[in-house]
PDB file of N, CA and C in Angstrom:
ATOM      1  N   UNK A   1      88.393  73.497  30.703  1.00  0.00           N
ATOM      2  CA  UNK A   1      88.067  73.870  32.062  1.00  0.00           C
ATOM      3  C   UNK A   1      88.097  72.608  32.913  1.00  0.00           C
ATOM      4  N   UNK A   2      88.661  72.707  33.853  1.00  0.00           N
ATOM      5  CA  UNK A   2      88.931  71.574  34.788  1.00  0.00           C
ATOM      6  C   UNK A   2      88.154  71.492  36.123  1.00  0.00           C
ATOM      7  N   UNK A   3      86.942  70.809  36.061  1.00  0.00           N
ATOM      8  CA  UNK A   3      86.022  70.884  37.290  1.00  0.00           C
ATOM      9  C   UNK A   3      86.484  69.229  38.329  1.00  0.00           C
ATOM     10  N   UNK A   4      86.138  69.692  39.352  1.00  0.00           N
ATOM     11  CA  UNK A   4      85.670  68.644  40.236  1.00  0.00           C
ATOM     12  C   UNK A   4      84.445  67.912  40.804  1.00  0.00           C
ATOM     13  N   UNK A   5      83.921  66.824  40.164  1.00  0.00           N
ATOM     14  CA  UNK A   5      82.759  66.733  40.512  1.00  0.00           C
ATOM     15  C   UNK A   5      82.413  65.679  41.425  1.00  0.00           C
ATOM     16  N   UNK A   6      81.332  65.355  42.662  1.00  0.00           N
ATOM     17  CA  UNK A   6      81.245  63.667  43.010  1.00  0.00           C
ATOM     18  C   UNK A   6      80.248  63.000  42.509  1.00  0.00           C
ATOM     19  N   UNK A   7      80.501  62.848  41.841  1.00  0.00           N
ATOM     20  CA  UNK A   7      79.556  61.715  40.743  1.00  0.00           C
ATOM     21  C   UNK A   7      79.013  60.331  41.446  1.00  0.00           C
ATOM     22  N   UNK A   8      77.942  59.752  41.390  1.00  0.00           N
ATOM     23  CA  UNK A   8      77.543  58.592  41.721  1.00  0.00           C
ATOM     24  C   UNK A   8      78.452  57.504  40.801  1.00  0.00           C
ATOM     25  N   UNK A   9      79.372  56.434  41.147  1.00  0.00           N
ATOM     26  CA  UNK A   9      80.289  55.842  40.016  1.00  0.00           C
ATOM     27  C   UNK A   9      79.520  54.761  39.932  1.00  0.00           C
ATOM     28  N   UNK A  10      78.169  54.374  40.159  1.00  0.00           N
ATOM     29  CA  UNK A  10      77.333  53.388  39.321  1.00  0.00           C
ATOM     30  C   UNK A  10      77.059  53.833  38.285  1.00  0.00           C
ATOM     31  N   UNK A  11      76.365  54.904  38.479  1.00  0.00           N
ATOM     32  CA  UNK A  11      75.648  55.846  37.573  1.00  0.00           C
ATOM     33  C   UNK A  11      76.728  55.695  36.310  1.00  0.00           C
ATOM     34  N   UNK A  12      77.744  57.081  36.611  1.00  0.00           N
ATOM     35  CA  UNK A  12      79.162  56.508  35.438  1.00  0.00           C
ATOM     36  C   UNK A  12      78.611  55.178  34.630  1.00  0.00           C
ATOM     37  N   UNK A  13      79.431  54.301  35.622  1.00  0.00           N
ATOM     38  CA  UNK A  13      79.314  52.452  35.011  1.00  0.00           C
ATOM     39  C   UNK A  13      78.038  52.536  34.002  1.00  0.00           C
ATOM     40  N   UNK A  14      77.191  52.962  34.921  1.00  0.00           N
ATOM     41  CA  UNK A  14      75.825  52.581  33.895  1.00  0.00           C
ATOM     42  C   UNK A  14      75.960  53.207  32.538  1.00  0.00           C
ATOM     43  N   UNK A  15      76.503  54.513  32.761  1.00  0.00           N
ATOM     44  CA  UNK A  15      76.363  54.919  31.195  1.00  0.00           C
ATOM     45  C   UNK A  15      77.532  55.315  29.942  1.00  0.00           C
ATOM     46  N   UNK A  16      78.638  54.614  30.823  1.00  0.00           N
ATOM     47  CA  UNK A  16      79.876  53.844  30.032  1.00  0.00           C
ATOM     48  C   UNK A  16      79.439  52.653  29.332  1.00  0.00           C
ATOM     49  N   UNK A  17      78.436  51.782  30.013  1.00  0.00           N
ATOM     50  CA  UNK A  17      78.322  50.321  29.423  1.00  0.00           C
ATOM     51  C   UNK A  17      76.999  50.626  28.095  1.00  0.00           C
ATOM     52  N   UNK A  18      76.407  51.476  28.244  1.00  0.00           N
ATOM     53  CA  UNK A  18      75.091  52.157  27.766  1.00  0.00           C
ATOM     54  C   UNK A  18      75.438  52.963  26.014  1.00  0.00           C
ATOM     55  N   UNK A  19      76.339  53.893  26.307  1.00  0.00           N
ATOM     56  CA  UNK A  19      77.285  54.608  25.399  1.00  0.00           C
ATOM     57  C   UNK A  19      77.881  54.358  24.851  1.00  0.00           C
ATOM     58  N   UNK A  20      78.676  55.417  23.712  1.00  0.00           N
ATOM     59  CA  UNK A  20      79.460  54.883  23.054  1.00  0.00           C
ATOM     60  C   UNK A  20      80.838  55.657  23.341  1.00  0.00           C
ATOM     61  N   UNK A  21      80.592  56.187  24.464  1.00  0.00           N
ATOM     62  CA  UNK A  21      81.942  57.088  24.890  1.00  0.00           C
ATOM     63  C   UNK A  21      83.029  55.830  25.491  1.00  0.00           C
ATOM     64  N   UNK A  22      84.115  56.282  25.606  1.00  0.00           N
ATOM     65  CA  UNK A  22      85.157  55.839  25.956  1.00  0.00           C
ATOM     66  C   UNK A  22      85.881  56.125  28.102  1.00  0.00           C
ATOM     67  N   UNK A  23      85.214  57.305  27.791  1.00  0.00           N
ATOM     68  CA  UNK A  23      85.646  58.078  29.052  1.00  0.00           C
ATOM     69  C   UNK A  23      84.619  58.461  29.325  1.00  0.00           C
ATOM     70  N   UNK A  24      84.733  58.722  30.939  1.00  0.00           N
ATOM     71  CA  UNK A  24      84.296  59.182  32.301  1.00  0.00           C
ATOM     72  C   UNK A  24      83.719  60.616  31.704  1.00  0.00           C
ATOM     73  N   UNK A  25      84.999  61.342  31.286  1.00  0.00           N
ATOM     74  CA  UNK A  25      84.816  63.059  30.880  1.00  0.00           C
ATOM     75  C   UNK A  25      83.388  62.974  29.431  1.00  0.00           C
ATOM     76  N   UNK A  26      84.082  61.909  28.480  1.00  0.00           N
ATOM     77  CA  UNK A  26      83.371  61.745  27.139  1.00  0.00           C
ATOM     78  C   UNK A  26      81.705  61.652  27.657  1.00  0.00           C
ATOM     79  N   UNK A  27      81.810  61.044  28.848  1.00  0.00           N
ATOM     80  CA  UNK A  27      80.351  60.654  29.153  1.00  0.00           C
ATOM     81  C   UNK A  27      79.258  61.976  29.920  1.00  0.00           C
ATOM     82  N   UNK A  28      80.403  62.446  30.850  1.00  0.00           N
ATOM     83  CA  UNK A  28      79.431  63.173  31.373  1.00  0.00           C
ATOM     84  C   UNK A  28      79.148  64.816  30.108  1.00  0.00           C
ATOM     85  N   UNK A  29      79.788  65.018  29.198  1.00  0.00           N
ATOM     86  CA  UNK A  29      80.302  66.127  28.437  1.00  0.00           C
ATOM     87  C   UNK A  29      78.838  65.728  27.277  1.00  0.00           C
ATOM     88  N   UNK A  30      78.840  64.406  27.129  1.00  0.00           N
ATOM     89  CA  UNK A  30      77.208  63.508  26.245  1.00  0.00           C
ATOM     90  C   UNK A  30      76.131  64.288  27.080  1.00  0.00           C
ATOM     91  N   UNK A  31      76.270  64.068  28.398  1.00  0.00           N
ATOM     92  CA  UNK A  31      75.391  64.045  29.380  1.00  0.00           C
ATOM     93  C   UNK A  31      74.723  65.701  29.173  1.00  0.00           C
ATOM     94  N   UNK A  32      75.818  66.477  29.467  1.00  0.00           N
ATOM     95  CA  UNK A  32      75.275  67.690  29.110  1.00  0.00           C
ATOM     96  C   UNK A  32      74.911  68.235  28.533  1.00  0.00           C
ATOM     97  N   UNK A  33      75.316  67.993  27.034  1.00  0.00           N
ATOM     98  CA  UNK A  33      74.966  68.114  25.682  1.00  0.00           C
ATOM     99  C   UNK A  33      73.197  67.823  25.241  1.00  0.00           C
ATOM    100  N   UNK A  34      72.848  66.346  26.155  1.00  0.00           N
ATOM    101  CA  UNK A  34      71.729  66.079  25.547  1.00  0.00           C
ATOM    102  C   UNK A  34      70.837  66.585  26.633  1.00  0.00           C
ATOM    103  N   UNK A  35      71.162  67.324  27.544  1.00  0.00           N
ATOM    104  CA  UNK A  35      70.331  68.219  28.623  1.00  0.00           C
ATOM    105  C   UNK A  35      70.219  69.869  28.039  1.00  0.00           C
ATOM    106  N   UNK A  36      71.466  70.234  27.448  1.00  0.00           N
ATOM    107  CA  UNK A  36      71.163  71.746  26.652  1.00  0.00           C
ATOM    108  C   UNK A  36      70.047  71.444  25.713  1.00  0.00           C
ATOM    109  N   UNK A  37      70.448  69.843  25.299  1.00  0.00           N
ATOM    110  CA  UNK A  37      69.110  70.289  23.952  1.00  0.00           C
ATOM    111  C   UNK A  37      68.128  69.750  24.302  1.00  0.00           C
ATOM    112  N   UNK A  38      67.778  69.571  25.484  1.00  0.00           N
ATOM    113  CA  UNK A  38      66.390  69.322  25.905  1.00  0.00           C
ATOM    114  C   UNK A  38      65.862  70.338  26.293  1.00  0.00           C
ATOM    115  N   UNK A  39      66.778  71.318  27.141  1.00  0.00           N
ATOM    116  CA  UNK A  39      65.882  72.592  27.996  1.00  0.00           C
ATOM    117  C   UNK A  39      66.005  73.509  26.514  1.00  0.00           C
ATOM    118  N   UNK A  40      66.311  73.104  25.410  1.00  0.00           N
ATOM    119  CA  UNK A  40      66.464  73.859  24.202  1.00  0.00           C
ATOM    120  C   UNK A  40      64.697  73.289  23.440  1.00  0.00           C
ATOM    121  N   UNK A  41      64.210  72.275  23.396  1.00  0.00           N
ATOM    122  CA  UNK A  41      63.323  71.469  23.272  1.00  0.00           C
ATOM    123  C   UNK A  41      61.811  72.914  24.019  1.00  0.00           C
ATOM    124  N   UNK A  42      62.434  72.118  25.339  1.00  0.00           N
ATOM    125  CA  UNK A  42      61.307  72.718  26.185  1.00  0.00           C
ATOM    126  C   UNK A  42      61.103  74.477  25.734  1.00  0.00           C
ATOM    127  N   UNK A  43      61.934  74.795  25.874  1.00  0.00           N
ATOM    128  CA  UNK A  43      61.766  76.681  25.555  1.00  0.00           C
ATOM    129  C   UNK A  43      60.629  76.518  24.343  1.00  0.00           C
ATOM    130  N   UNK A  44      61.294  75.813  23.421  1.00  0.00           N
ATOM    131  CA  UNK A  44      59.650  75.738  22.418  1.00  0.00           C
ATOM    132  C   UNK A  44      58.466  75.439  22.504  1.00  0.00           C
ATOM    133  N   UNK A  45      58.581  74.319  23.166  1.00  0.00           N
ATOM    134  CA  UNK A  45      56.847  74.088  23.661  1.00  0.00           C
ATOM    135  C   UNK A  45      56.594  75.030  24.425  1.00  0.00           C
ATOM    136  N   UNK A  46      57.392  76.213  25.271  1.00  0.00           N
ATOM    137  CA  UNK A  46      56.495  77.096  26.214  1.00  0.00           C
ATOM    138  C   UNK A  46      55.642  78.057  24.954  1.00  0.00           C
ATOM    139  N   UNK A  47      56.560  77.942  23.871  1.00  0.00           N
ATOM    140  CA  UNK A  47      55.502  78.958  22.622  1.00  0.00           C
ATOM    141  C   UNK A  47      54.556  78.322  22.501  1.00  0.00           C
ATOM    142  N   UNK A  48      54.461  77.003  22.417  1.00  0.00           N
ATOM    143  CA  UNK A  48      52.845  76.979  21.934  1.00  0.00           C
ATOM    144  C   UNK A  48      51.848  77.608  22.430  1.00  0.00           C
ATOM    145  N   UNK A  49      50.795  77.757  21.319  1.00  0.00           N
ATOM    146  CA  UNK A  49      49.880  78.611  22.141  1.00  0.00           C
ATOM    147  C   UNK A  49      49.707  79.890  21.774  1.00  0.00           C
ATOM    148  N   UNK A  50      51.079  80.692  21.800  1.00  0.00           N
ATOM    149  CA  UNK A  50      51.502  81.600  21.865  1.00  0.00           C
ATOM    150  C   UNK A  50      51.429  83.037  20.562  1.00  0.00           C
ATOM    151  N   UNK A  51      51.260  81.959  19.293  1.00  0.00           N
ATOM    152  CA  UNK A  51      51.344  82.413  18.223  1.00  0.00           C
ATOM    153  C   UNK A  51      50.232  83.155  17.793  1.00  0.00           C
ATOM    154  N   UNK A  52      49.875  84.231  17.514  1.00  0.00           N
ATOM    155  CA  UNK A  52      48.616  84.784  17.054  1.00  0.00           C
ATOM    156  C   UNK A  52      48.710  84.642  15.332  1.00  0.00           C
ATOM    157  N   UNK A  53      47.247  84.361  15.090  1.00  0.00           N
ATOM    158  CA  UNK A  53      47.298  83.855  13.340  1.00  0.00           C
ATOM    159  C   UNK A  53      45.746  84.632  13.084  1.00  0.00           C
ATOM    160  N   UNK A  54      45.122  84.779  12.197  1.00  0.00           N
ATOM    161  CA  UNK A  54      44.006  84.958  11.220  1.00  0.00           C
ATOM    162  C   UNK A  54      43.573  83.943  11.559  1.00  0.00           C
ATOM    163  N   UNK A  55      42.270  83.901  11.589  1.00  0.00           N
ATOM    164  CA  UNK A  55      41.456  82.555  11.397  1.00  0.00           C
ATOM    165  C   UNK A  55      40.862  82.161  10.071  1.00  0.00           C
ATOM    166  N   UNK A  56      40.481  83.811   9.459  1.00  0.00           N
ATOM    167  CA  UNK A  56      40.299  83.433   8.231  1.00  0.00           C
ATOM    168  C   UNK A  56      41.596  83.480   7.321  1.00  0.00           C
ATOM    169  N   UNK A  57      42.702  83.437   7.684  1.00  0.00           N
ATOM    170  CA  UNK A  57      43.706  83.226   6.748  1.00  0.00           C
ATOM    171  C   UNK A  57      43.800  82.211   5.670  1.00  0.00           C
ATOM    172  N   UNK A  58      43.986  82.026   4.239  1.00  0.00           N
ATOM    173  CA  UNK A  58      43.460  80.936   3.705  1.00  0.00           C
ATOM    174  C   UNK A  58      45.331  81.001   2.677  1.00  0.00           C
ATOM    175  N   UNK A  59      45.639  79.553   3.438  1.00  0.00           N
ATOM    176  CA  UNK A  59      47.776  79.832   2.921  1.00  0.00           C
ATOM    177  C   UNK A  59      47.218  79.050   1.581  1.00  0.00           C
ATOM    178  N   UNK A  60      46.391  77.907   0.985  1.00  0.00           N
ATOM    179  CA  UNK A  60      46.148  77.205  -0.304  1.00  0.00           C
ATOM    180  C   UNK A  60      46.090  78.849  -0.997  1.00  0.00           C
ATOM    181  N   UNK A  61      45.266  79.476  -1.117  1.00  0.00           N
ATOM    182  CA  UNK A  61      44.738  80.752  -1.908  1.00  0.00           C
ATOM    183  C   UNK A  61      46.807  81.427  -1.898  1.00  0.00           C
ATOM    184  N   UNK A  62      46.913  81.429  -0.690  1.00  0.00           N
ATOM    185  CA  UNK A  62      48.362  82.403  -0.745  1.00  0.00           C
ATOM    186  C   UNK A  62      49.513  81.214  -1.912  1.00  0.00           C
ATOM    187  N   UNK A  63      49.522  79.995  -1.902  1.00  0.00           N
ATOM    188  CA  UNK A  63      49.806  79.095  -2.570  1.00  0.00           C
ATOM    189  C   UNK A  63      49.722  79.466  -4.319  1.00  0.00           C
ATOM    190  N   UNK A  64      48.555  79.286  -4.222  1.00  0.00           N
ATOM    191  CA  UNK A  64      48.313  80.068  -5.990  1.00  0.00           C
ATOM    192  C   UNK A  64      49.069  81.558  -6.561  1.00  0.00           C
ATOM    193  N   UNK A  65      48.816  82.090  -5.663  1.00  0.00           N
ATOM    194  CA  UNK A  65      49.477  83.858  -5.969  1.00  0.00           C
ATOM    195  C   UNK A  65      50.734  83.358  -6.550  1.00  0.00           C
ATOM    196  N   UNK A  66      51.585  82.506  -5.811  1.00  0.00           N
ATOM    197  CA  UNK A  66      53.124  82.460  -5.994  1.00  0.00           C
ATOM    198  C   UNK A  66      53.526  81.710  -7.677  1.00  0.00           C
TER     199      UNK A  66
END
């Protein structure tokens, strides 16, 4: 897919010299990659919390059964 973007070209510079990409494309394509797996990150921490458990659940005792 062939986008057009206006990029800040410090920014670029900065993270051509930073990286281990080669290219402009290689860099910003990093860029996105490590932003999916951050908002991939975050979706999990919104579970915390979230999980309902036993309080008296006892997993050592469930440990032995097996």
């Amino acid at each position: 897919m062939t986008i057009n973007l206006e990029i800040d070209e410090a920014l670029i510079q900065e993270a051509l010299a930073l990286g281990n990409q080669q290219t402009e494309r290689d860099v910003v394509e990093e860029a996105l990659r490590e932003y999916v797996q951050r908002r991939k990150q975050l979706k999990v921490l919104d579970l915390f919390g979230t999980i309902d458990y036993h309080e008296d659940y006892n997993y050592k005792q469930q440990r032995r059964l097996q």
